[in-house]
N, C-alpha and C. Protein backbone atom coordinates (compact mmCIF):
# COMPACT_ATOMS: atom_id res chain seq x y z
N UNK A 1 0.84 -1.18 0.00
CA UNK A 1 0.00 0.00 0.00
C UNK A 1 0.89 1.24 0.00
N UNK A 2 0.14 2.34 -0.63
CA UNK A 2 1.12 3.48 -0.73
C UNK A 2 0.26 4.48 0.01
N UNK A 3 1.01 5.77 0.59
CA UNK A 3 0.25 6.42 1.25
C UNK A 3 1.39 7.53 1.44
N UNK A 4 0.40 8.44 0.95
CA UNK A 4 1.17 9.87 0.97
C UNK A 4 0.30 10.76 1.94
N UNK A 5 1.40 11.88 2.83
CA UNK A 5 0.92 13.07 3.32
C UNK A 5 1.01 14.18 3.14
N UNK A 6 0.09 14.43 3.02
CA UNK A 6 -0.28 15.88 2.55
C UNK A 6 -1.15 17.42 3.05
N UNK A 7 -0.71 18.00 3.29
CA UNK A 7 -1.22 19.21 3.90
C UNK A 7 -1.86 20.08 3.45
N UNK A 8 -3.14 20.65 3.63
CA UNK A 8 -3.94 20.91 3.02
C UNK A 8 -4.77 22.41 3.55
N UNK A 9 -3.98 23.76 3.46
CA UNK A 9 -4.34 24.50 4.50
C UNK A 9 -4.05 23.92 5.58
N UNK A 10 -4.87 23.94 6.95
CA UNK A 10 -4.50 23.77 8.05
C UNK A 10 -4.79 22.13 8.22
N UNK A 11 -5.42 21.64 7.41
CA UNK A 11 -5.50 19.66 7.85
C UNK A 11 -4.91 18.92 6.83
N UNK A 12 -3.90 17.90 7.63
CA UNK A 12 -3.21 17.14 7.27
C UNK A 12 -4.47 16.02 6.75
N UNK A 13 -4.29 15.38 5.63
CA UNK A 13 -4.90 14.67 5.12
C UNK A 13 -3.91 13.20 4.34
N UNK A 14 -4.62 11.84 4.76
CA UNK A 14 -3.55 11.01 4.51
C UNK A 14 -4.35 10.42 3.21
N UNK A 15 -3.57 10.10 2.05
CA UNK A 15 -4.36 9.87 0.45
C UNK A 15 -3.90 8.35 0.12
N UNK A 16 -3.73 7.43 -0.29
CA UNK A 16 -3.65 6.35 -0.49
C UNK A 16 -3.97 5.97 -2.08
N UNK A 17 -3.37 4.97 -2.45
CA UNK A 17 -4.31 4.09 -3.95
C UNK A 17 -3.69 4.97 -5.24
N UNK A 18 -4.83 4.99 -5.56
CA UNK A 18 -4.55 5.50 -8.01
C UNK A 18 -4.67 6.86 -7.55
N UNK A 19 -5.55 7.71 -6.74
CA UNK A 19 -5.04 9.01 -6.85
C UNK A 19 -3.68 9.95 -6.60
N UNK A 20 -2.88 9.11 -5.87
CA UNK A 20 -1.91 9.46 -4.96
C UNK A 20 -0.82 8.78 -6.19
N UNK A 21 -0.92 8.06 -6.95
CA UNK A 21 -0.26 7.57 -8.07
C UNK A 21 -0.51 8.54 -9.26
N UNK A 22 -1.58 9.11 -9.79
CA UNK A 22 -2.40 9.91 -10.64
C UNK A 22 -1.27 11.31 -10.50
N UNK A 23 -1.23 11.73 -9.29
CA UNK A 23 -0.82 13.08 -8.70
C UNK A 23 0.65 13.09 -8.99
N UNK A 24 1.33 11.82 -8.99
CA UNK A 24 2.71 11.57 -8.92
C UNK A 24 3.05 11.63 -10.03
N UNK A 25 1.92 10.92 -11.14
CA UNK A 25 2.93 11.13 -12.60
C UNK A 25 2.09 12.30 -12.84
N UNK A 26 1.47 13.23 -12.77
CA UNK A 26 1.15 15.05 -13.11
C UNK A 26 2.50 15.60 -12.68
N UNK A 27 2.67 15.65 -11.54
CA UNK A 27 3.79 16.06 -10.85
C UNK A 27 5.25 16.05 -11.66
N UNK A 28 5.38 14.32 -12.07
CA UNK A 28 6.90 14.15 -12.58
C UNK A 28 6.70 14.77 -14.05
N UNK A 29 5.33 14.74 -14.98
CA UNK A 29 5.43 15.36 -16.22
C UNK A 29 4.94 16.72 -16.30
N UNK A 30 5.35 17.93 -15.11
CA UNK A 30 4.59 19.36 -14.89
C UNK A 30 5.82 19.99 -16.05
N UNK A 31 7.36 19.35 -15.29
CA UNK A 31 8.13 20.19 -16.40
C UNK A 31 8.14 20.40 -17.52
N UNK A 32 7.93 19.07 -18.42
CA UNK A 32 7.52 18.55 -19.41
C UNK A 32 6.03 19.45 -20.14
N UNK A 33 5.34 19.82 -19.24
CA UNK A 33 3.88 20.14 -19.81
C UNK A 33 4.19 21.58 -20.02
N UNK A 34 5.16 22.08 -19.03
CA UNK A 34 5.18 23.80 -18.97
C UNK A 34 6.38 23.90 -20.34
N UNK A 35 7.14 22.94 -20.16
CA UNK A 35 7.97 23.88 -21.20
C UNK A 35 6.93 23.52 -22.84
N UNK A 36 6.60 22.86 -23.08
CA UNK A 36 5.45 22.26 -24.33
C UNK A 36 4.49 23.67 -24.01
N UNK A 37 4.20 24.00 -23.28
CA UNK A 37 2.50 25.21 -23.31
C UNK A 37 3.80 26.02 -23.79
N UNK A 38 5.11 26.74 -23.30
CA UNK A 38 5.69 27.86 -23.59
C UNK A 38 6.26 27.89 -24.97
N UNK A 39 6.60 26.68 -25.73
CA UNK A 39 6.93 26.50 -26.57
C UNK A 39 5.90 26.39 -28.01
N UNK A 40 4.43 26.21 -27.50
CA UNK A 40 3.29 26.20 -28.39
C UNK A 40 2.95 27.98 -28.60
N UNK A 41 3.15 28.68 -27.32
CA UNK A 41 2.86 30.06 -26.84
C UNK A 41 3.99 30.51 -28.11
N UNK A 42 5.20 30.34 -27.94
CA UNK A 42 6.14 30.45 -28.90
C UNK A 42 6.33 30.91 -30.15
N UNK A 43 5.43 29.26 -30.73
CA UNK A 43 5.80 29.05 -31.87
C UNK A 43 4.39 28.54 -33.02
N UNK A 44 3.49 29.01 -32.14
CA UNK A 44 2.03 28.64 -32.60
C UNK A 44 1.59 29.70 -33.96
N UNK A 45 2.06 30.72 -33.55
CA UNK A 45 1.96 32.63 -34.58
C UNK A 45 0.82 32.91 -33.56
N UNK A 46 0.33 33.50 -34.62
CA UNK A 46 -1.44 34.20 -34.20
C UNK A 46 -2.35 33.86 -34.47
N UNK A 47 -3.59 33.89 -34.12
CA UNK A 47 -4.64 33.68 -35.07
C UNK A 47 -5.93 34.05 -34.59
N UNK A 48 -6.94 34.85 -35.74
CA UNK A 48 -7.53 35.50 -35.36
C UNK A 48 -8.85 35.12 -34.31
N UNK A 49 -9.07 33.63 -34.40
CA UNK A 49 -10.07 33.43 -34.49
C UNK A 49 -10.06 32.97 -32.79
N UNK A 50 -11.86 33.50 -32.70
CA UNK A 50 -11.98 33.44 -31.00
C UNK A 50 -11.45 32.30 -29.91
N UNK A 51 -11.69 31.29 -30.30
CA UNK A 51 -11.53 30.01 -30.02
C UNK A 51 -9.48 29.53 -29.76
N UNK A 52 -9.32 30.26 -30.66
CA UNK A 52 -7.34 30.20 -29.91
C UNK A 52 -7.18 31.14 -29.44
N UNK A 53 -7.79 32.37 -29.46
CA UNK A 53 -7.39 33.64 -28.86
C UNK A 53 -7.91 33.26 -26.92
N UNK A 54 -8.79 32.50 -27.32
CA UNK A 54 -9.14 31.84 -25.72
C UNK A 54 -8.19 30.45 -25.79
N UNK A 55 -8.05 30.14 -26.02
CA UNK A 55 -6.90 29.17 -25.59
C UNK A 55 -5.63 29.21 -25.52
N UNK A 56 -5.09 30.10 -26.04
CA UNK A 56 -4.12 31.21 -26.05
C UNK A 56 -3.79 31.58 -24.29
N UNK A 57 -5.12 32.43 -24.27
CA UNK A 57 -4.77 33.26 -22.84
C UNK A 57 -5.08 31.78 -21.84
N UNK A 58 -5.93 31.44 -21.70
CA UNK A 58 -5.70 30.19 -21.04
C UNK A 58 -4.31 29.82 -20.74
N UNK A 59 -3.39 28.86 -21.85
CA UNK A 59 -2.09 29.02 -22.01
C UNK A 59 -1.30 29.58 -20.92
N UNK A 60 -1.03 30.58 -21.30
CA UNK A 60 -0.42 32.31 -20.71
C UNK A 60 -0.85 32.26 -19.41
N UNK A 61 -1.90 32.11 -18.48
CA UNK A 61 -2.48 31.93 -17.21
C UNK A 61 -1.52 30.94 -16.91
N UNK A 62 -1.72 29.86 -16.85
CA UNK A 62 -1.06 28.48 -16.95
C UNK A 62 0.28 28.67 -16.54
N UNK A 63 1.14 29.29 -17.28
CA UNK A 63 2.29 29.41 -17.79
C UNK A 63 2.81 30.22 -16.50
N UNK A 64 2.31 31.33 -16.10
CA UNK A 64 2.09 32.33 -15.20
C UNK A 64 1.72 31.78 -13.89
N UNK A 65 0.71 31.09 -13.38
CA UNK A 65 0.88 30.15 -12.42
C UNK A 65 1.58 29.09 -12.20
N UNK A 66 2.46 28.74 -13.49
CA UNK A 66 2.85 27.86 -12.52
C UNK A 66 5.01 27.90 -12.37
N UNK A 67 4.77 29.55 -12.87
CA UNK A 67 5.90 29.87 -12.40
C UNK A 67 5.89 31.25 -11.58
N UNK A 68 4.68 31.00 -10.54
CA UNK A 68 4.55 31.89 -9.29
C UNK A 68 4.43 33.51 -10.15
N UNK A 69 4.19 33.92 -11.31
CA UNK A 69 3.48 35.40 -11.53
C UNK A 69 1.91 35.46 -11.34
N UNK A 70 1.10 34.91 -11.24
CA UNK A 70 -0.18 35.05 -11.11
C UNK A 70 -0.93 35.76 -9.75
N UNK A 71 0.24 35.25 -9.00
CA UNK A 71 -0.11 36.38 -7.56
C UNK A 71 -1.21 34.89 -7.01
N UNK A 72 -1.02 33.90 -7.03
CA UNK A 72 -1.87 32.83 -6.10
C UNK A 72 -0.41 32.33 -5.58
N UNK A 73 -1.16 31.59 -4.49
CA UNK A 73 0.34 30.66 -4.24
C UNK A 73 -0.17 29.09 -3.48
C-alpha cells in the first residue's frame, strides 16, 4: 500500500491508492507540460479566431501560475 501526506491548508490529510499515483505522474510530467504550453505560446503565430485567442490566454495563465506570476500561491 502506498500512502502519501499531505497538507492541506491547516488539515493534514492522509491519500492512499490510483489518486496518490495519478498526482505523482502530473507532478513528474509538470516540467515537461510547462515547457510544451511555452513553446506552443512560442511558436504557434497568431490567429484571429476566437476560439485560440481563448486558448491562447488560457495558455499564458497556466504558464504564469505555474511559475509563481499570477499572484496565487
Amino acid at each position: 500500500m502506498t500512502l502519501a501526506l499531505a497538507q492541506v491548508g491547516h488539515i493534514d490529510a492522509i491519500h492512499d491508492g490510483d489518486e496518490t499515483k495519478a498526482n505523482a505522474r502530473l507532478i513528474a510530467a509538470a516540467p515537461e507540460l510547462l515547457d510544451a504550453l511555452k513553446w506552443a505560446l512560442e511558436n504557434l503565430g497568431d490567429d484571429l479566431d476566437p476560439d485560440f485567442q481563448t486558448a491562447k490566454k488560457h495558455c499564458e495563465m497556466i504558464v504564469k501560475k505555474a511559475e509563481g506570476e499570477s499572484g496565487e500561491n
